[in-house]
C-alpha atoms as a PDB file:
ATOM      1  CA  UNK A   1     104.039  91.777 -24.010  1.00  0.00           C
ATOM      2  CA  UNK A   2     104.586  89.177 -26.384  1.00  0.00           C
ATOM      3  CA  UNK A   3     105.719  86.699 -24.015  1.00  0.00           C
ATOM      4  CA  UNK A   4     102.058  87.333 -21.507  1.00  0.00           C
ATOM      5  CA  UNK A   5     100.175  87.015 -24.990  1.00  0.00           C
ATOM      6  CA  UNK A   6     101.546  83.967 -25.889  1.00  0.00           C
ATOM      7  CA  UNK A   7     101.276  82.902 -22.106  1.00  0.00           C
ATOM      8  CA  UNK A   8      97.747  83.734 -22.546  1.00  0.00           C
ATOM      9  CA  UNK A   9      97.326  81.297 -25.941  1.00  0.00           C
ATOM     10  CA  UNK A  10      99.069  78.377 -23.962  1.00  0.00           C
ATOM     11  CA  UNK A  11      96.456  78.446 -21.398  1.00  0.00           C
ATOM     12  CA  UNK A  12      93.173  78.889 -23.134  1.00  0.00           C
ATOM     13  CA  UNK A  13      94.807  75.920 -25.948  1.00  0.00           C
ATOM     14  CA  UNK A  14      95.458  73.605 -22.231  1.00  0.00           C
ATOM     15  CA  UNK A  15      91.618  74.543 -21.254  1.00  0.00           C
ATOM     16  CA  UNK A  16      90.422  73.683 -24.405  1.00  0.00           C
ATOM     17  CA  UNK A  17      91.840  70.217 -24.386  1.00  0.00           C
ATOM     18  CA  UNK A  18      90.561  69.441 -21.034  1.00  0.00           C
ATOM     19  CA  UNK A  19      87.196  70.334 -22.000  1.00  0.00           C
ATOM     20  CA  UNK A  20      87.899  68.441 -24.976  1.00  0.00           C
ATOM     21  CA  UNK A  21      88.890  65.013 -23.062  1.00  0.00           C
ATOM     22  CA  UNK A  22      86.377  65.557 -20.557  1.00  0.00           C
ATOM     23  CA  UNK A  23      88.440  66.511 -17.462  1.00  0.00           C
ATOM     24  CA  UNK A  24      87.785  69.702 -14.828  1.00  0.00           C
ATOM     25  CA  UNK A  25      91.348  71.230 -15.232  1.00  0.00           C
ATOM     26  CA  UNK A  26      91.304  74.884 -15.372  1.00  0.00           C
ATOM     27  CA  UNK A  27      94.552  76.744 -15.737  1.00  0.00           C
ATOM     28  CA  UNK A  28      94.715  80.279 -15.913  1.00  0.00           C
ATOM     29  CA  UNK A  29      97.141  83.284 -14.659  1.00  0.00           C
ATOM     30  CA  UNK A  30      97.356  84.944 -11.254  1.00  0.00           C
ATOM     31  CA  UNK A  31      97.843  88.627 -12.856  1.00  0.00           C
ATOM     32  CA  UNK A  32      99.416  90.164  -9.710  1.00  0.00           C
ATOM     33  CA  UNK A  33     102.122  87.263  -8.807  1.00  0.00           C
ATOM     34  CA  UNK A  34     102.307  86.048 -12.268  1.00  0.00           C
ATOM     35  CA  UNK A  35     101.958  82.799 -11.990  1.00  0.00           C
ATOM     36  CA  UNK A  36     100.023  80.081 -13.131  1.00  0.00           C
ATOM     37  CA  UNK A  37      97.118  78.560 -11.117  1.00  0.00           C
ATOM     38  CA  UNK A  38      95.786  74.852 -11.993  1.00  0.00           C
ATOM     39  CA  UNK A  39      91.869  74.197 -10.080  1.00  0.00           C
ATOM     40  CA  UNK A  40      90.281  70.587 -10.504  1.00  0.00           C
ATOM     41  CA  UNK A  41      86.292  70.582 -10.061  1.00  0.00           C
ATOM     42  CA  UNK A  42      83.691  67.937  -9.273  1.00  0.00           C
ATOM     43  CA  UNK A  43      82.149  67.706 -12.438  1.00  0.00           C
ATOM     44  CA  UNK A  44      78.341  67.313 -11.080  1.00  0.00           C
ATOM     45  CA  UNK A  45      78.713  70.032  -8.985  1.00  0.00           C
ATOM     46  CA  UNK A  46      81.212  72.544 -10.113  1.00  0.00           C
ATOM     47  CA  UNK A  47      82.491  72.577  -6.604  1.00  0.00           C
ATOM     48  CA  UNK A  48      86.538  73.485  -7.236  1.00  0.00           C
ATOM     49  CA  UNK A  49      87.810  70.023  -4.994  1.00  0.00           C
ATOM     50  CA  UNK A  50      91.680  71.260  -5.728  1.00  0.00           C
ATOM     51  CA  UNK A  51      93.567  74.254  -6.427  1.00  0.00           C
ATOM     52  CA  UNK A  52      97.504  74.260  -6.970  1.00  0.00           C
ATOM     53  CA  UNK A  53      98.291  76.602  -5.409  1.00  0.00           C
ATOM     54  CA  UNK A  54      96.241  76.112  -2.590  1.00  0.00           C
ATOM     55  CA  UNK A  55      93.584  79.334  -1.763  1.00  0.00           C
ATOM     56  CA  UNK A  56      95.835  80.334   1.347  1.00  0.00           C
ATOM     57  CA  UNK A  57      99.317  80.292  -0.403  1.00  0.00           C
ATOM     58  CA  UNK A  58      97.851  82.632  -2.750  1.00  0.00           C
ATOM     59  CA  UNK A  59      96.571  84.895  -0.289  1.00  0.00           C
ATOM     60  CA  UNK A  60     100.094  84.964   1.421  1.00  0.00           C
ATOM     61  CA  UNK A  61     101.823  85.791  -1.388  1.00  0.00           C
ATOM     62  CA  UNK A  62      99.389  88.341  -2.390  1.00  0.00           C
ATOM     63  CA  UNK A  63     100.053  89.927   1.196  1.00  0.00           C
ATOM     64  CA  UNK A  64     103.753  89.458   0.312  1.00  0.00           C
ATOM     65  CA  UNK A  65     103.337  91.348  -3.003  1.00  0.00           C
ATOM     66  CA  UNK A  66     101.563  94.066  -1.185  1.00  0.00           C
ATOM     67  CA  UNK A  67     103.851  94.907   1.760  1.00  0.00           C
ATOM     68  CA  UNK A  68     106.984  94.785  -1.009  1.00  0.00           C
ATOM     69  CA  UNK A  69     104.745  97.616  -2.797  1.00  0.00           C
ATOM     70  CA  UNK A  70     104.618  99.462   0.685  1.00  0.00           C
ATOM     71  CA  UNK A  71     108.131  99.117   1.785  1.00  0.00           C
ATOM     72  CA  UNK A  72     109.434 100.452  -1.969  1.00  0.00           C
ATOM     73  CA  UNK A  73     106.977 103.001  -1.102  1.00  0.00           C
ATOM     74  CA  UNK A  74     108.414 104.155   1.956  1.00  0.00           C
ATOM     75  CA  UNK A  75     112.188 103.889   1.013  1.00  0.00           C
ATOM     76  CA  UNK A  76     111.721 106.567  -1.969  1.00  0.00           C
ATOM     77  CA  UNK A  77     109.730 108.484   0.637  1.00  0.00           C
ATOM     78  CA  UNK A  78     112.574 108.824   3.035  1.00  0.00           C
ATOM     79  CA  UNK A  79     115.213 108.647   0.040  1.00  0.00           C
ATOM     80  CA  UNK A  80     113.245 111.865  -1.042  1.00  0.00           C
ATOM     81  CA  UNK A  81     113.179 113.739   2.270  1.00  0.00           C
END
């Protein structure tokens, strides 16, 4: 818990200096893969031009994350049976 909340700290301190210095970084934390995720926006328009990861590697993973939770799933089922 400590580790997330000092995770946390690092980020908003990173988004502060970038609004500080004048550039569009964002950083901030995928909660479900854990993992940090970097976007870069037009300034004028607010219009997110990058994000590392990219959109559709996030979703994948995501879908990853999600069949691991229903495969667990089904091996206690049958380990239970």
């Amino acid at each position: 818990k400590d580790l997330q909340k000092n995770l946390k700290e690092a980020i908003n301190l990173l988004n502060e200096q970038m609004r500080a210095t004048g550039r569009n970084l964002n950083f901030s934390m995928d909660q479900a893969l854990n993992r940090t995720v970097i976007t870069v926006k037009n300034s004028q328009t607010g219009e997110i031009v990058r994000q590392i990861p990219d959109e559709t590697v996030l979703r994948v993973a995501h879908n990853i994350e999600k069949l691991k939770g229903i495969l667990l799933d089904e091996k206690i089922y049958l380990l239970v049976e």
